[in-house]
Protein backbone atom coordinates (compact mmCIF):
# COMPACT_ATOMS: atom_id res chain seq x y z
CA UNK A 1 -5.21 211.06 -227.74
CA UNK A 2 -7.93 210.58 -230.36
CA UNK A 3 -10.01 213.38 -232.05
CA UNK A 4 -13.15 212.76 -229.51
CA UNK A 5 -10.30 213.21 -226.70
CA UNK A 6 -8.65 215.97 -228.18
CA UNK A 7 -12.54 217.49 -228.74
CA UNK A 8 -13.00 216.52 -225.12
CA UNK A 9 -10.27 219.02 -223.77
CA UNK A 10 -11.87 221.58 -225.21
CA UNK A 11 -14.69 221.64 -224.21
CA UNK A 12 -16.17 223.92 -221.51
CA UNK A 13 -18.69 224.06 -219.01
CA UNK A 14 -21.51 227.31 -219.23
CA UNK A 15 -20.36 228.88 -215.43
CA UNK A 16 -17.68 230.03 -213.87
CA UNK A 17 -15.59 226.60 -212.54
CA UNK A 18 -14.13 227.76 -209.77
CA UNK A 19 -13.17 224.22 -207.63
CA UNK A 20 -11.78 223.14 -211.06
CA UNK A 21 -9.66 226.56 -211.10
CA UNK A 22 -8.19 225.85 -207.85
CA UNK A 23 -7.28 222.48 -208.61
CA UNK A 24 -5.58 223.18 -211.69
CA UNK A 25 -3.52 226.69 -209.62
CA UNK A 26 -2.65 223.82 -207.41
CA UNK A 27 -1.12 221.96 -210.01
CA UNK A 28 1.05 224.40 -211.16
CA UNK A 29 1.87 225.51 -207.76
CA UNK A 30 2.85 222.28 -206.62
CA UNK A 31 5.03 221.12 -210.03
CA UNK A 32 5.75 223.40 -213.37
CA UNK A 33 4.54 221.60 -216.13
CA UNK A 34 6.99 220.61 -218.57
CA UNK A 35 5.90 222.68 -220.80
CA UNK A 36 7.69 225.94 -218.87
CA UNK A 37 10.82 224.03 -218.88
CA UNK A 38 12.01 227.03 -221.64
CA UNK A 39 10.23 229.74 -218.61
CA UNK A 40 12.55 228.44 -215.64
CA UNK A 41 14.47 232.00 -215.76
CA UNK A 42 10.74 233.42 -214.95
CA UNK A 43 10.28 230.87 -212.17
CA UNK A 44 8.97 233.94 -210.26
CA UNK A 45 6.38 235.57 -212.55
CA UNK A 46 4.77 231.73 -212.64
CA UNK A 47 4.53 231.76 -208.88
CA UNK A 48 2.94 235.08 -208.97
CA UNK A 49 0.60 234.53 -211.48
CA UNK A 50 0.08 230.79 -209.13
CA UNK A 51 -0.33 232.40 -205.67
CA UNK A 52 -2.15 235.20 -207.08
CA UNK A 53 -4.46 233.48 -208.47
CA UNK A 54 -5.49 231.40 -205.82
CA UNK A 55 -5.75 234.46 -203.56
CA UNK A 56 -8.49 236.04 -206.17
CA UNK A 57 -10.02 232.81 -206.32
CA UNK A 58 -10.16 232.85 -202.27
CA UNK A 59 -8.28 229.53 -201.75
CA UNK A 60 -5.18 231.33 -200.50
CA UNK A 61 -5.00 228.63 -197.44
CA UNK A 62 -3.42 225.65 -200.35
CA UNK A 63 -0.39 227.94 -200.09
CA UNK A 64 2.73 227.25 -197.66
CA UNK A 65 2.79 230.73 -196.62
CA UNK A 66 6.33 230.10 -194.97
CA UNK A 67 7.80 228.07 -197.64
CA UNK A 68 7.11 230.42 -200.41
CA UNK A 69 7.92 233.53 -198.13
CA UNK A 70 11.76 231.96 -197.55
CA UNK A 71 11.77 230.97 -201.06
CA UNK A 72 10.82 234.20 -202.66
CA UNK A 73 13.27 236.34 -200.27
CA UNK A 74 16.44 233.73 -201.25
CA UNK A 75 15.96 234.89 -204.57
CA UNK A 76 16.76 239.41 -203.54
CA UNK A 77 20.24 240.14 -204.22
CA UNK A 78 22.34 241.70 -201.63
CA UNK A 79 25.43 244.47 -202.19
CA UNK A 80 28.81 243.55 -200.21
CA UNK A 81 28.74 247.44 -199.54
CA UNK A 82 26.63 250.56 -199.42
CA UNK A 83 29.36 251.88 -202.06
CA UNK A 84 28.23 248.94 -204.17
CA UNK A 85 24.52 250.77 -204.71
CA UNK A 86 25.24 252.88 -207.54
CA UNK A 87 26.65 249.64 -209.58
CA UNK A 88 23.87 246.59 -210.49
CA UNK A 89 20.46 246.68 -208.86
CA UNK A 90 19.91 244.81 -206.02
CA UNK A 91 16.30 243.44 -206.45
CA UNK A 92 15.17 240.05 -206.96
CA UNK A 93 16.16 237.22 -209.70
CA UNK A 94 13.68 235.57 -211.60
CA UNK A 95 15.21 231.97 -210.99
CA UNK A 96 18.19 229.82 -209.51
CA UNK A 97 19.61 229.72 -213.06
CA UNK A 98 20.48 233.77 -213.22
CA UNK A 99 21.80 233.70 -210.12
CA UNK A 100 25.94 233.01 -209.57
CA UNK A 101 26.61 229.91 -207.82
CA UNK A 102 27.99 229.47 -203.87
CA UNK A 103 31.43 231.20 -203.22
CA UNK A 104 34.32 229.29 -201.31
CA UNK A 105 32.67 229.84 -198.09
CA UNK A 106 29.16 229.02 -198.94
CA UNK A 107 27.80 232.14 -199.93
CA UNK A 108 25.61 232.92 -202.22
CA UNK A 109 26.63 235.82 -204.72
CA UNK A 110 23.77 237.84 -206.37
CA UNK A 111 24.56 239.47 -209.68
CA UNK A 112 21.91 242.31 -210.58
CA UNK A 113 18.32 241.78 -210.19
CA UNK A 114 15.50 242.16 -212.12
CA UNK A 115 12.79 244.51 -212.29
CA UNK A 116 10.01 242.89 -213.65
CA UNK A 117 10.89 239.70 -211.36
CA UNK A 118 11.55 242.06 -208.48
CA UNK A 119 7.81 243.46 -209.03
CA UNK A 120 6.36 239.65 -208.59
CA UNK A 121 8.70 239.18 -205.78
CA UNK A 122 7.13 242.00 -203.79
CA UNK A 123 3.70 241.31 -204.98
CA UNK A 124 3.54 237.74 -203.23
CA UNK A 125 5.19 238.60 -200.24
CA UNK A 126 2.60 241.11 -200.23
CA UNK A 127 0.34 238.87 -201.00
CA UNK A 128 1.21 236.28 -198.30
CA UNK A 129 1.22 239.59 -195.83
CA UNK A 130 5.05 239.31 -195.43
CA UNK A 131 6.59 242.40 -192.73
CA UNK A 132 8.01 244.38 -195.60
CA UNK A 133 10.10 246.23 -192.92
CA UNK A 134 12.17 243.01 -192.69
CA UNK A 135 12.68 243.47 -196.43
CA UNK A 136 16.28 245.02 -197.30
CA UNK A 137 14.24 248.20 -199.51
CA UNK A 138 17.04 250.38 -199.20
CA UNK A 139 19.25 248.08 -201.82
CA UNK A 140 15.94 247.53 -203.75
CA UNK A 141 15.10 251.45 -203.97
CA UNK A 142 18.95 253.02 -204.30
CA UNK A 143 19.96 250.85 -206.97
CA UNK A 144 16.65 251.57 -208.65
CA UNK A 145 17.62 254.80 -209.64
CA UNK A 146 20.56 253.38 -211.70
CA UNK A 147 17.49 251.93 -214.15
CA UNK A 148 15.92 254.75 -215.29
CA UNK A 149 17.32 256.50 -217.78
CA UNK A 150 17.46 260.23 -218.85
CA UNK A 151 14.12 260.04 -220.96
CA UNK A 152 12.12 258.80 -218.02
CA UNK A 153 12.29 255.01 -218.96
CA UNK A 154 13.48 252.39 -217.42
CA UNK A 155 15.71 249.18 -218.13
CA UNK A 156 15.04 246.16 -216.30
CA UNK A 157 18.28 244.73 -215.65
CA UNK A 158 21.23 247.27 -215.30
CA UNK A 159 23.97 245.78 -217.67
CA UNK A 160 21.12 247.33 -220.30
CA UNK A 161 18.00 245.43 -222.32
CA UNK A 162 14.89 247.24 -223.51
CA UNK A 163 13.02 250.08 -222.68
CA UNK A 164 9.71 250.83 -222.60
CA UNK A 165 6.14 251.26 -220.55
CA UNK A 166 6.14 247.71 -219.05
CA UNK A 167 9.25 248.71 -216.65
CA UNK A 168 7.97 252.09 -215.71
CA UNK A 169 4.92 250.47 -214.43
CA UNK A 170 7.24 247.39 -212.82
CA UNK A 171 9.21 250.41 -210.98
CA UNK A 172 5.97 252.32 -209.66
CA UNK A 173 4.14 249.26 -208.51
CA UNK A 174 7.64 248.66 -206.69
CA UNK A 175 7.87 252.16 -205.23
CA UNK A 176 4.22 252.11 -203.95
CA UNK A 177 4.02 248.62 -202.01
CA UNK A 178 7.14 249.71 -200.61
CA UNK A 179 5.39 253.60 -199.21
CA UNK A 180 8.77 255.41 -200.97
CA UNK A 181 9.76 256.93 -203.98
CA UNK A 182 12.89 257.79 -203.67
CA UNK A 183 13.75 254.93 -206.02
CA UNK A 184 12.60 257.07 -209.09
CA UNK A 185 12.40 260.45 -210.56
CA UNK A 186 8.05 260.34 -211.66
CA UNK A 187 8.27 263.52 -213.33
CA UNK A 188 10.35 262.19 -215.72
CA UNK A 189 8.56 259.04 -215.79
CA UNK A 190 5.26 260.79 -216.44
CA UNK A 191 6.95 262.75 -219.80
CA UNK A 192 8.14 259.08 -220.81
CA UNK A 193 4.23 257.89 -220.56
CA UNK A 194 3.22 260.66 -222.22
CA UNK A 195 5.58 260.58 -225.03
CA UNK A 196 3.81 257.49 -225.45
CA UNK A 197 0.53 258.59 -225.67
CA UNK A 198 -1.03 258.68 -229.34
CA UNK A 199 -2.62 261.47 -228.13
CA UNK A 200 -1.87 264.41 -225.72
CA UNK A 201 -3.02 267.63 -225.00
CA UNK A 202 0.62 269.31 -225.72
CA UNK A 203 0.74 267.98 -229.08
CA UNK A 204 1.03 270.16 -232.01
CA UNK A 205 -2.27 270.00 -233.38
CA UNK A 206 -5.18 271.54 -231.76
CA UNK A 207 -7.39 269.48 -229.11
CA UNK A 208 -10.23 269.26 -231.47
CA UNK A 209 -7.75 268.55 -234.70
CA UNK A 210 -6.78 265.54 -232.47
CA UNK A 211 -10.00 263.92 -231.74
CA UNK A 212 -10.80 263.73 -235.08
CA UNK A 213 -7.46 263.16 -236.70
CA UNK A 214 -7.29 259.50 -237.68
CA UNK A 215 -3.58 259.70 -236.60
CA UNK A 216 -4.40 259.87 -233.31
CA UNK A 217 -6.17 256.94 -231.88
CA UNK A 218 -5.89 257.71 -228.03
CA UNK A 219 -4.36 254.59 -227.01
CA UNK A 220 -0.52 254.25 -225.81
CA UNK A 221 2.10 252.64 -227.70
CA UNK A 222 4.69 250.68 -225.48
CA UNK A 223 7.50 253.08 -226.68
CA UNK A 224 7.07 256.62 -228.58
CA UNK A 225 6.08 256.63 -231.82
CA UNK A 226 4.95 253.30 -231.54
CA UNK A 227 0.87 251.66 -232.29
CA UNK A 228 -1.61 251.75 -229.41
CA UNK A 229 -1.30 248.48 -227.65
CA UNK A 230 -3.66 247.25 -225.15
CA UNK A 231 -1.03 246.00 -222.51
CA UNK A 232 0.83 248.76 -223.10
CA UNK A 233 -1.91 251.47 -222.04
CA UNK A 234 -2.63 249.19 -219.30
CA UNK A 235 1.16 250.35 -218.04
CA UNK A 236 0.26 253.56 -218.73
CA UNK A 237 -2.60 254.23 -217.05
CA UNK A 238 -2.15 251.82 -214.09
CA UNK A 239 0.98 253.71 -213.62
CA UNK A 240 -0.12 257.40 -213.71
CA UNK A 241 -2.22 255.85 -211.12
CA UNK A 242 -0.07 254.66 -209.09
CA UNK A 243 1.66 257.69 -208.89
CA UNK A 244 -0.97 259.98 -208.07
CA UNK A 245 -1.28 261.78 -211.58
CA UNK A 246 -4.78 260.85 -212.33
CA UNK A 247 -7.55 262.54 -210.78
CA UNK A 248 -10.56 261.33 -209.38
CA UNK A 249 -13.21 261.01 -211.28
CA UNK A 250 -12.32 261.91 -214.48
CA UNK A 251 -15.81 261.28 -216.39
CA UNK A 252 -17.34 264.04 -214.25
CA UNK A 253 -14.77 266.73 -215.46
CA UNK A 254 -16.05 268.73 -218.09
CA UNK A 255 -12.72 269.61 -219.74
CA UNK A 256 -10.59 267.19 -220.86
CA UNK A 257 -7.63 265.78 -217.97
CA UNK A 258 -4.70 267.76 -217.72
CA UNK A 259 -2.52 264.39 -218.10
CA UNK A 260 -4.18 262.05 -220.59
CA UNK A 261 -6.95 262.86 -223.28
CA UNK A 262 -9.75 260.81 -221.67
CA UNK A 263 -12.39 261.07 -224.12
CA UNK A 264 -10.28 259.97 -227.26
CA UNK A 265 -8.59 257.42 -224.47
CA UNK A 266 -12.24 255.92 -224.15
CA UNK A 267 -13.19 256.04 -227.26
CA UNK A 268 -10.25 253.56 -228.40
CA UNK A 269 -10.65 250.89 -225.52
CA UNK A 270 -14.13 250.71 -226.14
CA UNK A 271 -13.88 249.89 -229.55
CA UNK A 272 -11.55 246.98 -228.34
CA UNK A 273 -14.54 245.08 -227.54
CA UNK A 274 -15.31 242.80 -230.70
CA UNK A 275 -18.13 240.89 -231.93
CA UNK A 276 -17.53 237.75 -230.53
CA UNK A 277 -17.66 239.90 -226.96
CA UNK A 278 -14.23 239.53 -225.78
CA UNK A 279 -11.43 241.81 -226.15
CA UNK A 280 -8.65 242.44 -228.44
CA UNK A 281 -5.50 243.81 -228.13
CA UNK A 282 -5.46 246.46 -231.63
CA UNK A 283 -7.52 246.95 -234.58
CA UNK A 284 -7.95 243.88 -236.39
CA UNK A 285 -6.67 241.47 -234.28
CA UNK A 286 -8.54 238.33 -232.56
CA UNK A 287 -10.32 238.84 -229.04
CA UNK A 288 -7.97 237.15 -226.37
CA UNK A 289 -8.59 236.33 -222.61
CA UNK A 290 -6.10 238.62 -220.94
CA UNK A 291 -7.22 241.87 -222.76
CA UNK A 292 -10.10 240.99 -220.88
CA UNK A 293 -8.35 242.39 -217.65
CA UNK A 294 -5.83 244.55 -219.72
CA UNK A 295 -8.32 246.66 -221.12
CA UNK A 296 -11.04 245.88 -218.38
CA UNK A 297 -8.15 247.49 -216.27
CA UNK A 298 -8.09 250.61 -218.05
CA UNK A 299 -11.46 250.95 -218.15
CA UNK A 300 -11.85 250.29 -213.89
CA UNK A 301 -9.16 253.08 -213.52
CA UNK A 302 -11.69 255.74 -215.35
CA UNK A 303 -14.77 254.55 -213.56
CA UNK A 304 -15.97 253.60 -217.21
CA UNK A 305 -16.36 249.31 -216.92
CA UNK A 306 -19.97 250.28 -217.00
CA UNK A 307 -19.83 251.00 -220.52
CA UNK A 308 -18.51 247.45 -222.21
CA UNK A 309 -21.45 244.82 -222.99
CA UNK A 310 -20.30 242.68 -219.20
CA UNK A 311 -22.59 239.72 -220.58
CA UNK A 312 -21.16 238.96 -223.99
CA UNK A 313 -17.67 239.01 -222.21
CA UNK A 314 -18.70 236.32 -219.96
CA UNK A 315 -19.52 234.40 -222.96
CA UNK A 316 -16.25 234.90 -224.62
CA UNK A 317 -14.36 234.31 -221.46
CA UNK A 318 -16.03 230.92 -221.47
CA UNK A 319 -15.24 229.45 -224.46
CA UNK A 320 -12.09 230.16 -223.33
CA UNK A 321 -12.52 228.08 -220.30
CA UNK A 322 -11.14 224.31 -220.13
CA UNK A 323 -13.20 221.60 -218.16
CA UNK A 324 -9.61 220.90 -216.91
CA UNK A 325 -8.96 224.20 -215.06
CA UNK A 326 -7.61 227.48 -216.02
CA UNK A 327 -8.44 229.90 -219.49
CA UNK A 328 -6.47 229.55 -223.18
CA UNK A 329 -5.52 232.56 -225.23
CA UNK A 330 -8.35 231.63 -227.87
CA UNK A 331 -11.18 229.70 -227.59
CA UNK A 332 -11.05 225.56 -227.77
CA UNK A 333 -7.26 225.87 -227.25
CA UNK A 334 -5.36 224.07 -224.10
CA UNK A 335 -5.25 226.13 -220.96
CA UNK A 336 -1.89 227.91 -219.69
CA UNK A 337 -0.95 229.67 -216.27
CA UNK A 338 -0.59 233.52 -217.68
CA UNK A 339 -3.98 233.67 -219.65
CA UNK A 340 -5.61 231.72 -216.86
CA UNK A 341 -4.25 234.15 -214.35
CA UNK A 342 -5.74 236.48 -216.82
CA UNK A 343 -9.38 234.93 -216.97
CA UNK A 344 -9.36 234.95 -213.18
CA UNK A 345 -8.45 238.63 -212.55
CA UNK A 346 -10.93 239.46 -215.57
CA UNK A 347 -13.78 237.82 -214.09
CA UNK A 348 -13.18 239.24 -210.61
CA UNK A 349 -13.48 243.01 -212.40
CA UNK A 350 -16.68 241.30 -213.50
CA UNK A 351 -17.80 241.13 -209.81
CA UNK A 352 -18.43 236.87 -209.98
CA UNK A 353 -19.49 235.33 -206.87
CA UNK A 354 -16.95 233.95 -204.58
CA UNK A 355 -13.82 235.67 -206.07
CA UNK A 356 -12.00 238.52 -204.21
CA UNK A 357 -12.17 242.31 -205.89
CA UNK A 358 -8.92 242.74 -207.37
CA UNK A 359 -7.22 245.97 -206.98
CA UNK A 360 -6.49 246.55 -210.87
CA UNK A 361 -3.52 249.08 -210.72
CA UNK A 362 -1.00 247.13 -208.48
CA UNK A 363 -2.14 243.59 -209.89
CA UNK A 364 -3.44 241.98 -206.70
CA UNK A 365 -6.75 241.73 -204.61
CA UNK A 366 -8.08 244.69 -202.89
CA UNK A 367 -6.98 242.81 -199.33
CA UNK A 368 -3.38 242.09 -200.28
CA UNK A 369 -3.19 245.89 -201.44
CA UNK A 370 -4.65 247.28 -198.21
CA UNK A 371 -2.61 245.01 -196.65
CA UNK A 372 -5.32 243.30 -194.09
């Protein structure tokens, strides 16, 4: 490829390209590029981010509904016993290669599952309108429990890996497309988002010492004690929701929320928005495409999207575009699957023409949510 070529992929056109979109979803439904040769244990999380994206782009009807129904559900791990609940977790695996190979009599044994895959398992059988009463949640739920750990937090695998915000929103998005949550304590998982927040009402300092202490930023770090992260306060937030802890309408209350510190909450996502219109993740850092639905996210959740400059994010977003299909992290770079997944889901919040509303907290459109 020659410079003019290489200046060629770059480029972008000025509107929203949505056939191109589909075209390149299609792509990456159809074959993984290369490329995510080093990604085949989060075979999964590509074919959410794939079918997902094609919903919110309204060409759900390129999918094999059945195909990728069977396929997803090989994938949940199954105990040999009831007894065998409070040992592993029985969700789904993110690939063939973490899962144990046939037995002697051609059965496949599961080792544990995974939380975050189990989470995009769910979500496109969701998606795809799958009978989730067919779905073995009892295994998925139980076993659950064995994740979270005494601070609230939860691991995503159970032989023990990190912990932090990402897998307490993985395990509420789980409870609530499944209608039960039995499969964690959220009191516990409410102090654990909490503890995470730079700023709460039951710290030490007064409320007003806290809005103006430059200590406190507002934002939530992905563990405790930890810098406000974009992502991470996405987790937060979209989990509280979730779970019922945030109120309705919170911008009408005249005293600060009993669970997060709105204003100083606001006042730190809206800074996110940078001069070249897009997004970034924390202070100093370069606008990227998904913050645009990270912290767009947020922002939906509080009723306060009204307040970020909608127009210069377009523009960003599009210089992020590829005349190939799909969104890069920066602008004039090569297009992948997450930050085009990204790009999509950010311009639905944006209300563009022909894409489905996206319901922001579980990660899906507003009709695979309800579930119609």
């Amino acid at each position: 490829m020659d410079s003019s070529e290489r200046s060629s992929a770059y480029a972008w056109p000025s509107f929203f390209d949505r056939d191109r979109h589909v075209m390149f979803l299609e792509m990456t439904y159809q074959l993984l590029p290369s490329e995510y040769q080093g990604q085949e244990i989060n075979r999964l999380t590509l074919a959410y981010f794939a079918i997902s994206g094609l919903n919110i782009l309204g060409a759900l009807d390129r999918v094999d509904k059945e195909a990728v129904t069977a396929w997803v559900l090989s994938f949940q791990a199954h105990p040999k016993s009831k007894g065998e609940l409070n040992n592993g977790f029985y969700g789904f695996h993110g690939s063939r290669t973490s899962q144990f190979p046939l037995d002697e009599n051609g059965v496949l044994i599961h080792n544990g599952g995974h939380l975050a895959s189990t989470y995009c398992a769910l979500a496109i059988l969701k998606i795809l309108r799958y009978d989730f009463s067919h779905i073995d949640s009892e295994s998925i739920l139980k076993s659950m429990k064995n994740l979270q750990q005494s601070d609230g937090s939860f691991m995503p695998i159970d032989i023990g890996a990190e912990t932090d915000l990402r897998f307490i929103f993985c395990a509420a998005a789980i409870c609530f497309m499944l209608g039960n949550w039995s499969g964690m304590d959220k009191e516990k998982a409410k102090e654990y988002i909490l503890n995470c927040h730079v700023c709460t009402l039951s710290c030490s300092l007064a409320v007003l010492q806290c809005y103006h202490s430059s200590s406190y930023d507002g934002g939530f770090g992905l563990i405790p004690g930890s810098e406000s992260h974009g992502g991470a306060t996405y987790c937060a937030v979209a989990s509280l929701q979730l779970m019922g802890f945030i109120e309705d309408d919170l911008l009408s209350k005249s005293v600060p929320s009993a669970i997060i510190n709105v204003p100083l909450l606001l006042d730190w996502i809206l800074q996110r928005q940078a001069a070249d219109g897009g997004f970034q993740g924390r202070p100093n850092k370069s606008s990227d495409t998904c913050y645009a639905f990270w912290i767009g996210g947020v922002l939906k959740i509080l009723g306060a999207l009204k307040f970020i400059d909608e127009a210069a994010l377009r523009r960003f977003l599009l210089t992020c575009q590829s005349q190939y299909g799909g969104f890069s992290k920066f602008p004039k770079q090569l297009p992948d699957i997450y930050h085009s997944y990204y790009g999509f889901s950010a311009f639905s919040l944006l209300e563009e023409p022909g894409l489905n509303p996206i319901c922001v907290e579980l990660g899906m459109t507003d009709i695979a949510a309800m579930g119609v």
